[in-house]
C-alpha atoms as a PDB file:
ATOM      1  CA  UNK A   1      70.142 -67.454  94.937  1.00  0.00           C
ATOM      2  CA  UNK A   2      71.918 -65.490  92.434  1.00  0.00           C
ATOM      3  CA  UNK A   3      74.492 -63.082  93.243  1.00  0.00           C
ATOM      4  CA  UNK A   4      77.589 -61.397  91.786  1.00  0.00           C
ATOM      5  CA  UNK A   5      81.145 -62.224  93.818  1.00  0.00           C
ATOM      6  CA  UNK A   6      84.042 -59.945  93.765  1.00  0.00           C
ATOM      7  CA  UNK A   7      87.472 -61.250  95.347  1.00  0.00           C
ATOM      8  CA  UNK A   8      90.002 -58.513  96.661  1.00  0.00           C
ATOM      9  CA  UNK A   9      93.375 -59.744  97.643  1.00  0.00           C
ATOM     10  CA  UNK A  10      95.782 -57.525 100.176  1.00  0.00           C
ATOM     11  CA  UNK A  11      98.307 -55.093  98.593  1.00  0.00           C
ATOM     12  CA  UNK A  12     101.316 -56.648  97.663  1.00  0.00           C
ATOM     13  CA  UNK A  13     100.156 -60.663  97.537  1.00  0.00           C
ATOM     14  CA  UNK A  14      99.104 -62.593  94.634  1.00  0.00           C
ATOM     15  CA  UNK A  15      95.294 -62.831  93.826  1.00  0.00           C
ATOM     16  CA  UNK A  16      92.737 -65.015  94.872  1.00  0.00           C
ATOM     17  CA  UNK A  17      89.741 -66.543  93.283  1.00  0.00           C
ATOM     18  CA  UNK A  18      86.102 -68.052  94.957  1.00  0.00           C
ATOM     19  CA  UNK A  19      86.616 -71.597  95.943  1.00  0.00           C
ATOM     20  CA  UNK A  20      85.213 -74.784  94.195  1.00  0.00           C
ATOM     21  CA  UNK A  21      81.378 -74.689  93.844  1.00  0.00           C
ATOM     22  CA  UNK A  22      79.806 -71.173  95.292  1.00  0.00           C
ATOM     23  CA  UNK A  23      78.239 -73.444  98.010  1.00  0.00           C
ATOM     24  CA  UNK A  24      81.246 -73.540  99.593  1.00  0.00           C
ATOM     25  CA  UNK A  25      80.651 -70.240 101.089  1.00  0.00           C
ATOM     26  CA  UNK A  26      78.040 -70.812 103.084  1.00  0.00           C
ATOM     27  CA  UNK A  27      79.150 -71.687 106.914  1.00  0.00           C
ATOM     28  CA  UNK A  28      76.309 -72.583 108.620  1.00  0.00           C
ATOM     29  CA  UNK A  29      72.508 -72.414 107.231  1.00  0.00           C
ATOM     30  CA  UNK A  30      69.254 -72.380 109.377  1.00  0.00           C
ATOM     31  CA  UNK A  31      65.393 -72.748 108.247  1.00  0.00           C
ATOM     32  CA  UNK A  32      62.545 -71.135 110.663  1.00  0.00           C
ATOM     33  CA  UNK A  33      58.946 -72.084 110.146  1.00  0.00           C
ATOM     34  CA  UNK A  34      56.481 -69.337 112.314  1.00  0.00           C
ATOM     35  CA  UNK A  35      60.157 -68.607 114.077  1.00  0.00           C
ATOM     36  CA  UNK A  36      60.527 -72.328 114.826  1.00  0.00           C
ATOM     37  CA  UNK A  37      64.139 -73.260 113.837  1.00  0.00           C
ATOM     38  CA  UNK A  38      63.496 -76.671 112.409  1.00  0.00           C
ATOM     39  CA  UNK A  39      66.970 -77.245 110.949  1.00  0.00           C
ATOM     40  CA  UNK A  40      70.359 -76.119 111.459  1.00  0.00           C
ATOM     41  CA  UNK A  41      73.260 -77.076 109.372  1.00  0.00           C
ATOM     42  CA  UNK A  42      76.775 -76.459 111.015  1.00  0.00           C
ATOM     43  CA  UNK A  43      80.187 -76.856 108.268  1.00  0.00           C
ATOM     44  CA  UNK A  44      77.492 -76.657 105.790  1.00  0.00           C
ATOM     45  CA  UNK A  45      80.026 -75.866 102.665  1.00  0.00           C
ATOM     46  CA  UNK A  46      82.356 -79.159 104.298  1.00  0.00           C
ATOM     47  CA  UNK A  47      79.301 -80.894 104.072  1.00  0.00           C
ATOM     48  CA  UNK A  48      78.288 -80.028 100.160  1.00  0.00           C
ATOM     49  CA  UNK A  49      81.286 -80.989  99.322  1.00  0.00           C
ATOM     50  CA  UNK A  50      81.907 -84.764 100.422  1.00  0.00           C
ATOM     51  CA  UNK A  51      78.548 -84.892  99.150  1.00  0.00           C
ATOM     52  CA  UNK A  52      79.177 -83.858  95.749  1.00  0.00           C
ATOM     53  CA  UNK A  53      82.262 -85.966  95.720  1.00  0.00           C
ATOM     54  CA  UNK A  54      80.508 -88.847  96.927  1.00  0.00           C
ATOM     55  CA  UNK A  55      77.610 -88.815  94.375  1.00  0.00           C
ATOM     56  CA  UNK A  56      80.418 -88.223  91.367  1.00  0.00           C
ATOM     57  CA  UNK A  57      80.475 -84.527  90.871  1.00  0.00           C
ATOM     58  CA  UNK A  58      83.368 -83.916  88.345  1.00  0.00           C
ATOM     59  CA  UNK A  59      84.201 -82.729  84.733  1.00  0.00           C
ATOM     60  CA  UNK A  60      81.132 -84.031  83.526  1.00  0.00           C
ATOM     61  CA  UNK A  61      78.817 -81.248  85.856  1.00  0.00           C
ATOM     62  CA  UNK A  62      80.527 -78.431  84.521  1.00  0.00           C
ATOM     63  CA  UNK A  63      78.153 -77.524  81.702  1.00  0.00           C
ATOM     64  CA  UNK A  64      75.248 -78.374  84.326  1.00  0.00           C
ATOM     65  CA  UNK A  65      76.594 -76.346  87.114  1.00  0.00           C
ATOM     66  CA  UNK A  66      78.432 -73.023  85.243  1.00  0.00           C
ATOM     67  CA  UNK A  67      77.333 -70.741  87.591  1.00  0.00           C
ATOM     68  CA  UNK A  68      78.131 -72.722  90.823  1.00  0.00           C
ATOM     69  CA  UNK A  69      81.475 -72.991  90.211  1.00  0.00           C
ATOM     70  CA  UNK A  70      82.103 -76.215  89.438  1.00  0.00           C
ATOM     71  CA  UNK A  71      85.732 -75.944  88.322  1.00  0.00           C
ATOM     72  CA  UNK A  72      86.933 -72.897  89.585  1.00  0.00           C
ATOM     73  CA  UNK A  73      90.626 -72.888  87.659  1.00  0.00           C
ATOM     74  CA  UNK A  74      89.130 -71.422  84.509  1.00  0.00           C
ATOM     75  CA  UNK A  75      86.932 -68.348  83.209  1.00  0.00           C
ATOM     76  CA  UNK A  76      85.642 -67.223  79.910  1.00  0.00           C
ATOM     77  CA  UNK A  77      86.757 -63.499  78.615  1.00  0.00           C
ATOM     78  CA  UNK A  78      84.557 -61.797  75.789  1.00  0.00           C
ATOM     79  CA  UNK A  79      86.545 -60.183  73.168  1.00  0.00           C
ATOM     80  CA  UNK A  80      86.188 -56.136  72.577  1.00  0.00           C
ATOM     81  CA  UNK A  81      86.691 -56.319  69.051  1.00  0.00           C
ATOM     82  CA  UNK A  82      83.983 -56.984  67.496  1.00  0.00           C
ATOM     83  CA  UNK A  83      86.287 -59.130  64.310  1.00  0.00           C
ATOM     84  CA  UNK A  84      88.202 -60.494  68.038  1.00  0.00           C
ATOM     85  CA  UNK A  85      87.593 -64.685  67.156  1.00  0.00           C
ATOM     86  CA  UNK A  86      88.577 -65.139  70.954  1.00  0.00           C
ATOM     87  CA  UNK A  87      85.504 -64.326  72.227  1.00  0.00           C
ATOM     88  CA  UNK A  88      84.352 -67.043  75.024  1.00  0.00           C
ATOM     89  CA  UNK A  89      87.855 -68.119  75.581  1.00  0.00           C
ATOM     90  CA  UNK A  90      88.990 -70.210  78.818  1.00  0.00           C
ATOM     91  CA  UNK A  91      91.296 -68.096  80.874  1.00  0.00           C
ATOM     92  CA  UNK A  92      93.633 -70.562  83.114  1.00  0.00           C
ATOM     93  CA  UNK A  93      92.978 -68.528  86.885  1.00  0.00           C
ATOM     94  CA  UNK A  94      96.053 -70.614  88.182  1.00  0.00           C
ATOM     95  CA  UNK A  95      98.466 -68.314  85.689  1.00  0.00           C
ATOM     96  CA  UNK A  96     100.051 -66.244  87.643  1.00  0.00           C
ATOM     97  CA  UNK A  97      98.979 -63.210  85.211  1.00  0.00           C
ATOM     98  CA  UNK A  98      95.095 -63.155  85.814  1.00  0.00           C
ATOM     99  CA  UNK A  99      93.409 -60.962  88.173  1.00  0.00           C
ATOM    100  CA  UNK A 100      91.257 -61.659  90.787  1.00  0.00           C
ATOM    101  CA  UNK A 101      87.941 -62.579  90.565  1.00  0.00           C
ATOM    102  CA  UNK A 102      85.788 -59.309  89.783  1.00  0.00           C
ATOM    103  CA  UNK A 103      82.037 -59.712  89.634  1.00  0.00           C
ATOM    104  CA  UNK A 104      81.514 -63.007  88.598  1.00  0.00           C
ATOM    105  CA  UNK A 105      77.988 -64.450  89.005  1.00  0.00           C
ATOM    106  CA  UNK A 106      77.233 -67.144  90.926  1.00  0.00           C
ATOM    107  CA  UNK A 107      74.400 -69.123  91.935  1.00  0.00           C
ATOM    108  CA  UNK A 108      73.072 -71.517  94.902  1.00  0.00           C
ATOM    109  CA  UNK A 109      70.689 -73.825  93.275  1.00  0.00           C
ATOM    110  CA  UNK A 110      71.123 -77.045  95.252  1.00  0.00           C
ATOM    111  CA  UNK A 111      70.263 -77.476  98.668  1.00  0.00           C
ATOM    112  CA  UNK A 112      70.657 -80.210 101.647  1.00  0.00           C
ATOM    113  CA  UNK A 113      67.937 -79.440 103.195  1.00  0.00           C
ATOM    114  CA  UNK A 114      64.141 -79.097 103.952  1.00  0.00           C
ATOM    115  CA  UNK A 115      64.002 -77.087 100.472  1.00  0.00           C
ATOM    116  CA  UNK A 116      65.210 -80.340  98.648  1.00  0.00           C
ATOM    117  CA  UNK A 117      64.252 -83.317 100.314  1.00  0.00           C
ATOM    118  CA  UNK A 118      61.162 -82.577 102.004  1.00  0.00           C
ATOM    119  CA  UNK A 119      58.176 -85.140 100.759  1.00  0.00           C
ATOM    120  CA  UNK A 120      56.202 -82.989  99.872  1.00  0.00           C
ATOM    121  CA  UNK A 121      57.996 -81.448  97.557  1.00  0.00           C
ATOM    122  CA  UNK A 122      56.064 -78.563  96.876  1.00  0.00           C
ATOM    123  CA  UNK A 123      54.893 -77.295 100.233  1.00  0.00           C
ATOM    124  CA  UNK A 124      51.756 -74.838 100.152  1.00  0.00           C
ATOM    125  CA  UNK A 125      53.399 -71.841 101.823  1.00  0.00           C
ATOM    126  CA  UNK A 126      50.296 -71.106 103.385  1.00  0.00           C
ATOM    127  CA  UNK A 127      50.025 -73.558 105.615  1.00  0.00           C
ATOM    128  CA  UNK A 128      53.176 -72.993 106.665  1.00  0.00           C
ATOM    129  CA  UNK A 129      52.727 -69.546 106.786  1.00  0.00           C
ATOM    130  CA  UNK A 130      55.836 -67.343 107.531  1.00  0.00           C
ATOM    131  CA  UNK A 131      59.344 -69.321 106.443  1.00  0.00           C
ATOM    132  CA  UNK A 132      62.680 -67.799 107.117  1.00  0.00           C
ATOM    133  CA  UNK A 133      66.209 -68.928 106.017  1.00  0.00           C
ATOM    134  CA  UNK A 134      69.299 -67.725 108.005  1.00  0.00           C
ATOM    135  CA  UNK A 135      72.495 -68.199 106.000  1.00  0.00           C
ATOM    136  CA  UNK A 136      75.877 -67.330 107.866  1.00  0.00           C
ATOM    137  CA  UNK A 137      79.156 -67.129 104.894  1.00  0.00           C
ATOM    138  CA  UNK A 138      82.475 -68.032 105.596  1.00  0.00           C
ATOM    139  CA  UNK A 139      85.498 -65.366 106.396  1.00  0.00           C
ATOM    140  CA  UNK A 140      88.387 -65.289 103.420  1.00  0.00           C
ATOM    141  CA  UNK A 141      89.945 -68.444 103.977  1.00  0.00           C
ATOM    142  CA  UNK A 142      87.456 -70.388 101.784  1.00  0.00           C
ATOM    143  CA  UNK A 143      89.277 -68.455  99.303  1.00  0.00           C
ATOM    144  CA  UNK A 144      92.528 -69.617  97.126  1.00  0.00           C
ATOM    145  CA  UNK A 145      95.374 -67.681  95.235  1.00  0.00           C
ATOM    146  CA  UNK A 146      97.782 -67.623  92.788  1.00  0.00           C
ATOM    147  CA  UNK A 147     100.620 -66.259  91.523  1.00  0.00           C
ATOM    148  CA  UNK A 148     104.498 -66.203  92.718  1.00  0.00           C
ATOM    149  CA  UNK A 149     105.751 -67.185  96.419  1.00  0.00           C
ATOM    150  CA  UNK A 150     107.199 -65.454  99.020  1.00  0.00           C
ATOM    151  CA  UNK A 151     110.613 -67.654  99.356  1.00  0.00           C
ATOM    152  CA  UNK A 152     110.725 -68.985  95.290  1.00  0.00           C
ATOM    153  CA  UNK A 153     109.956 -72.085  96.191  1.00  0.00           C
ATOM    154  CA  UNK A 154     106.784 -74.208  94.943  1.00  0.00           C
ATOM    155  CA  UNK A 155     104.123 -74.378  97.510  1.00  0.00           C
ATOM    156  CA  UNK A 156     105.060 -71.250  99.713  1.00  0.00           C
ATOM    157  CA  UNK A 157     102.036 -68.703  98.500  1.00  0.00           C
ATOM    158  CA  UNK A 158     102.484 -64.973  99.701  1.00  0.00           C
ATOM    159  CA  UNK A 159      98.522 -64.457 100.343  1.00  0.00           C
ATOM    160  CA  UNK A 160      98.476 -62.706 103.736  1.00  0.00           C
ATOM    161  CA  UNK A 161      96.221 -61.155 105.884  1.00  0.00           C
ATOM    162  CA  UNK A 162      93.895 -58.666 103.924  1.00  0.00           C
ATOM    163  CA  UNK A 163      92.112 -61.053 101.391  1.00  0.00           C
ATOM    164  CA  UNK A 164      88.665 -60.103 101.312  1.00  0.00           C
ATOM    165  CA  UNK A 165      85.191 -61.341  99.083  1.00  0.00           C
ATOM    166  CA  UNK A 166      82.013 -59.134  98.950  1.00  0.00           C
ATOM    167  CA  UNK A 167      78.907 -60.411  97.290  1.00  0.00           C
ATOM    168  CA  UNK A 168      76.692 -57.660  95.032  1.00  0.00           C
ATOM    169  CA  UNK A 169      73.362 -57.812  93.379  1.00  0.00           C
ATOM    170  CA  UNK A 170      72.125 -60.669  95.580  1.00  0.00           C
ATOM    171  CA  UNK A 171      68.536 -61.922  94.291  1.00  0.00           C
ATOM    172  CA  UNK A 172      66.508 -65.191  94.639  1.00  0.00           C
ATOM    173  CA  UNK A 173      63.935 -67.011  92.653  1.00  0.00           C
ATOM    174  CA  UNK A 174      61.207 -69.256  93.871  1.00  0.00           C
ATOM    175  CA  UNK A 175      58.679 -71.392  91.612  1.00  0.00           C
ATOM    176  CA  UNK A 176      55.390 -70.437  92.179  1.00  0.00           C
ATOM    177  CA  UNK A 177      52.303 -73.265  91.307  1.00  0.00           C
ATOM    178  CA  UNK A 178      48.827 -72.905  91.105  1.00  0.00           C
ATOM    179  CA  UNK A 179      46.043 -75.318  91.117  1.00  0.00           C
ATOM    180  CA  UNK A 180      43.412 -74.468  88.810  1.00  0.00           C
ATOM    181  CA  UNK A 181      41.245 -77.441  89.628  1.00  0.00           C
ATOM    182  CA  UNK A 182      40.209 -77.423  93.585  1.00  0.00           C
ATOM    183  CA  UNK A 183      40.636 -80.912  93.866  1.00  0.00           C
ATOM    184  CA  UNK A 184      44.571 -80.822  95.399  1.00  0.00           C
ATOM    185  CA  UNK A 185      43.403 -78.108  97.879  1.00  0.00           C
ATOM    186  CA  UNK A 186      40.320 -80.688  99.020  1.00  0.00           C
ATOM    187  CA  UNK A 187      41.996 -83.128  99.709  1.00  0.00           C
ATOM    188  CA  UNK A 188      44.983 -81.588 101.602  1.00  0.00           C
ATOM    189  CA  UNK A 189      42.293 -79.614 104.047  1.00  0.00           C
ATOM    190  CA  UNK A 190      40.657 -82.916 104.658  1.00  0.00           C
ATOM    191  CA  UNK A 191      43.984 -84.765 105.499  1.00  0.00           C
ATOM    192  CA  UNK A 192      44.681 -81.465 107.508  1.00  0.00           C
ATOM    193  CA  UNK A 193      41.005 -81.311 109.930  1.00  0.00           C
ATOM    194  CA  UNK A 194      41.373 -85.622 109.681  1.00  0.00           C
ATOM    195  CA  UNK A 195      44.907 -86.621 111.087  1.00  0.00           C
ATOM    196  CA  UNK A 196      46.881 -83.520 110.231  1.00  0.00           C
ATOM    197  CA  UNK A 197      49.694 -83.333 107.560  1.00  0.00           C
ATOM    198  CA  UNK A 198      52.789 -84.314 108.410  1.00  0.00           C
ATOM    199  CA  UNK A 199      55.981 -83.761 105.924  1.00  0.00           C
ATOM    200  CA  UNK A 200      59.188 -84.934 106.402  1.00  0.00           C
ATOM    201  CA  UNK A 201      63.255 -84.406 105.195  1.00  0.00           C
ATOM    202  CA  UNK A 202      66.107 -85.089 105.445  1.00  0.00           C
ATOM    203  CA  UNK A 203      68.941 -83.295 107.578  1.00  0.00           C
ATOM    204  CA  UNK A 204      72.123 -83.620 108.410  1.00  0.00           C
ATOM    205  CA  UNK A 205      74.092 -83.416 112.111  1.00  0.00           C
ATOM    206  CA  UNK A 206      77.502 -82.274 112.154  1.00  0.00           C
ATOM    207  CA  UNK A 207      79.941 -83.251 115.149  1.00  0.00           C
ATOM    208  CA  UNK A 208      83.410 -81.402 115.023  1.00  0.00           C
ATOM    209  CA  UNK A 209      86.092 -82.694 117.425  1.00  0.00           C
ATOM    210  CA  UNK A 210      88.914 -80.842 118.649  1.00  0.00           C
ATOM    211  CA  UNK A 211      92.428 -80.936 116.421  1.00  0.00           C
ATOM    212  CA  UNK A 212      95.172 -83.561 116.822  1.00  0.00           C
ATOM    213  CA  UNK A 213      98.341 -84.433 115.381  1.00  0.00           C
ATOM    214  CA  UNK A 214      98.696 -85.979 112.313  1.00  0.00           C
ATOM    215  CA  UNK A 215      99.854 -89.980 112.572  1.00  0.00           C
ATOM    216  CA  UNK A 216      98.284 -90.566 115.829  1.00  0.00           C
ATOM    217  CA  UNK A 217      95.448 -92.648 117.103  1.00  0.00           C
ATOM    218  CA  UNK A 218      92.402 -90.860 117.498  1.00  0.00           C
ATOM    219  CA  UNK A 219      89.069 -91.731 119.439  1.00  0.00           C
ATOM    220  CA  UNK A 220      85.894 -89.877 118.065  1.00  0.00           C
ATOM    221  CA  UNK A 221      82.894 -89.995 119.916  1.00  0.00           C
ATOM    222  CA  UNK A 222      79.663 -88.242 119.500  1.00  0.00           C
ATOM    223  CA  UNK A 223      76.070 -88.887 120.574  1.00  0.00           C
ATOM    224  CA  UNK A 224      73.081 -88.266 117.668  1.00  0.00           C
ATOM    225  CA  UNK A 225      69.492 -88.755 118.517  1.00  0.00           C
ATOM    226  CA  UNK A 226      67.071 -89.792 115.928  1.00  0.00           C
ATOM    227  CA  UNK A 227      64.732 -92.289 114.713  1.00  0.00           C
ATOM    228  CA  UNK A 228      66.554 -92.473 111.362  1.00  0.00           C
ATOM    229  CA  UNK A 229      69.948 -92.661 110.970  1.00  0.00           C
ATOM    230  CA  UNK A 230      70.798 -93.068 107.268  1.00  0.00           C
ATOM    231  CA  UNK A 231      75.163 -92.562 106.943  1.00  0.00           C
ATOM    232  CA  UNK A 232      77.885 -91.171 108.441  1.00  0.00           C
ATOM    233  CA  UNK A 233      80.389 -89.647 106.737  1.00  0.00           C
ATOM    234  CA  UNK A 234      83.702 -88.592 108.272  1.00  0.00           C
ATOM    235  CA  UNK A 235      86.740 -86.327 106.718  1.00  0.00           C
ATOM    236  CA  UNK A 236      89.646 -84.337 107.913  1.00  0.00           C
ATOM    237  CA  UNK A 237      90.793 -81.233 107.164  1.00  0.00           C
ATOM    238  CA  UNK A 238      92.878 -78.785 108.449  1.00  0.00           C
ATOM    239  CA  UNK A 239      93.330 -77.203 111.870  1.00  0.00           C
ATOM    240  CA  UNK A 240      94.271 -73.826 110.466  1.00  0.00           C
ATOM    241  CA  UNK A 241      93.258 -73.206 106.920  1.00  0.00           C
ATOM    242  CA  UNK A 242      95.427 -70.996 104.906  1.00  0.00           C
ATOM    243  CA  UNK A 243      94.666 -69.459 101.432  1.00  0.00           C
ATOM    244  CA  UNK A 244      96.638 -71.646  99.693  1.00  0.00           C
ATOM    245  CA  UNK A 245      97.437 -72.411  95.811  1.00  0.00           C
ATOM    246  CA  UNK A 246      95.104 -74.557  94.012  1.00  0.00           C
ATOM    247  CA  UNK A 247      97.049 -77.897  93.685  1.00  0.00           C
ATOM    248  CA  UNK A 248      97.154 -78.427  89.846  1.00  0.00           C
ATOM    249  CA  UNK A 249      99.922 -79.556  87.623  1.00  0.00           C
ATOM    250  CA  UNK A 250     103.231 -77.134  87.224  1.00  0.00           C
ATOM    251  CA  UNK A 251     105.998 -75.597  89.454  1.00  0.00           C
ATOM    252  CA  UNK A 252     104.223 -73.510  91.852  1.00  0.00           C
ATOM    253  CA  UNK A 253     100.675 -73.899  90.341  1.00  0.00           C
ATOM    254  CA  UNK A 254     101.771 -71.124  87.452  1.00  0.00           C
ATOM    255  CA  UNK A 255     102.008 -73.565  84.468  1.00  0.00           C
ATOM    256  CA  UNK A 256      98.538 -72.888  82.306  1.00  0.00           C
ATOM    257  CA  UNK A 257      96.950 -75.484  80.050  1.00  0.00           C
ATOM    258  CA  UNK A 258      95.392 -77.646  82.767  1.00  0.00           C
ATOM    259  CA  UNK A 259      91.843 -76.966  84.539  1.00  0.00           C
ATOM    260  CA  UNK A 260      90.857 -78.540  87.511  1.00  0.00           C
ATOM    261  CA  UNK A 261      88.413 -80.705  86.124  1.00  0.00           C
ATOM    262  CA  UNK A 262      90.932 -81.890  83.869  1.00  0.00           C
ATOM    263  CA  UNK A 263      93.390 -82.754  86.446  1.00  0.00           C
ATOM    264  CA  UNK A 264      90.820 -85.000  88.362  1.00  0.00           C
ATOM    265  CA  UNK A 265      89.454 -86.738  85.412  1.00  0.00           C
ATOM    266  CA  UNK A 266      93.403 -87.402  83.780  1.00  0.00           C
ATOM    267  CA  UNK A 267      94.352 -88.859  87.423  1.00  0.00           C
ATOM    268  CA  UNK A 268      90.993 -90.749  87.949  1.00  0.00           C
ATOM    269  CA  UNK A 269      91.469 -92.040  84.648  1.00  0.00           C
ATOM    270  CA  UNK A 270      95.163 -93.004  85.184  1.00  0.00           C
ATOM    271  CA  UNK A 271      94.498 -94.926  89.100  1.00  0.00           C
END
């Protein structure tokens, strides 16, 4: 999915910026087969996330991943001058100089579900016949800002109600394969009329419990039923989630000079 994202922050407040990786905009995301829902995926961007932590997303995916976001405290600005030598330079989004976010593309090109894990990993979309995919985004608190604070002191941001993302020129691309030699399509109609075909993936269950104060003892419980149960993974996050300042080095998050990728790998490196 390829789209162009525009950030618009309320009159008066600093500006804000799309989150880490563009797949943290999607809230919940639903696949119908012959209007079937086969999968539903609740906290879906909360879920891409641990994940990509987990399998050791960080400065190195940058290069791989330039149009999902993967380090979303810098941008690139091309040069009007044609003699300009600053053409493809970083601009440091966490100065409290640079404007919002205005049509930057984007793209969704990984996915947790029956599009990327299915075992048959190129489905013939006419047996399936008519496929559907329900996306619900996120409101405007996915989003994070920058520049001074409300009081002067370092953490207070001045992002109020009013923030607002749109997304323009939405498109998507699908590979499209063709057998020239019959012999795929024979055997998969004689596995079909013989025992049928039966393809599986993976999915994922999400179970959010209500909010509690921080330091005491919580009890989770939560009932899943499945014949495969391959990890849990648990995290916490906020009750109420304000757009907040992106936690880099520097009084107040206005210091330029350090990206976010940058700030991970120098602390990983230094633990």
């Amino acid at each position: 999915m390829h789209y162009k994202g525009t950030c618009e922050a309320a009159a008066g407040s600093s500006k804000v910026h799309f989150p880490r990786l563009s797949s943290s905009l999607i809230k919940t995301w639903a696949v119908y087969i012959n209007g079937t829902l086969i999968e539903r995926i609740d906290n879906y961007n909360t879920l891409y996330n641990k994940l990509y932590d987990l399998d050791g997303g960080g400065v190195d995916q940058t290069a791989k991943r330039f149009l999902e976001n993967s380090d979303p405290s810098i941008g690139y600005k091309i040069g009007g001058d044609v003699n300009d030598k600053s053409a493809g330079s970083r601009i440091y989004k966490c100065s409290s100089g640079t404007i919002s976010d205005l049509k930057q593309k984007f793209m969704f090109n990984n996915w947790l579900d029956f599009l990327s894990t299915s075992s048959c990993t190129c489905p013939d979309t006419n047996d399936l016949n008519n496929v559907e995919i329900e996306t619900f985004f996120d409101n405007e608190k996915e989003l994070w800002g920058t520049g001074g604070s409300a009081t002067g002191s370092p953490g207070v941001d001045i992002v109020s109600a009013g923030a607002s993302y749109k997304l323009e020129d939405v498109k998507f691309t699908i590979s499209k394969i063709i057998f020239n030699n019959p012999l795929h399509y024979n055997l998969k109609a004689s596995k079909m009329l013989s025992s049928g075909l039966q393809i599986g993936y993976q999915t994922y269950v999400t179970s959010k419990q209500a909010s509690f104060v921080k330091g005491t003892l919580v009890n989770i419980l939560t009932t899943v039923k499945t014949t495969s149960l391959d990890q849990i993974i648990c995290c916490l996050q906020p009750a109420d989630t304000p757009i907040s300042k992106l936690q880099l080095a520097g009084t107040n998050n206005t210091t330029a000079g350090t990206t976010f990728n940058e700030f991970i790998c120098n602390r990983l490196c230094c633990s």
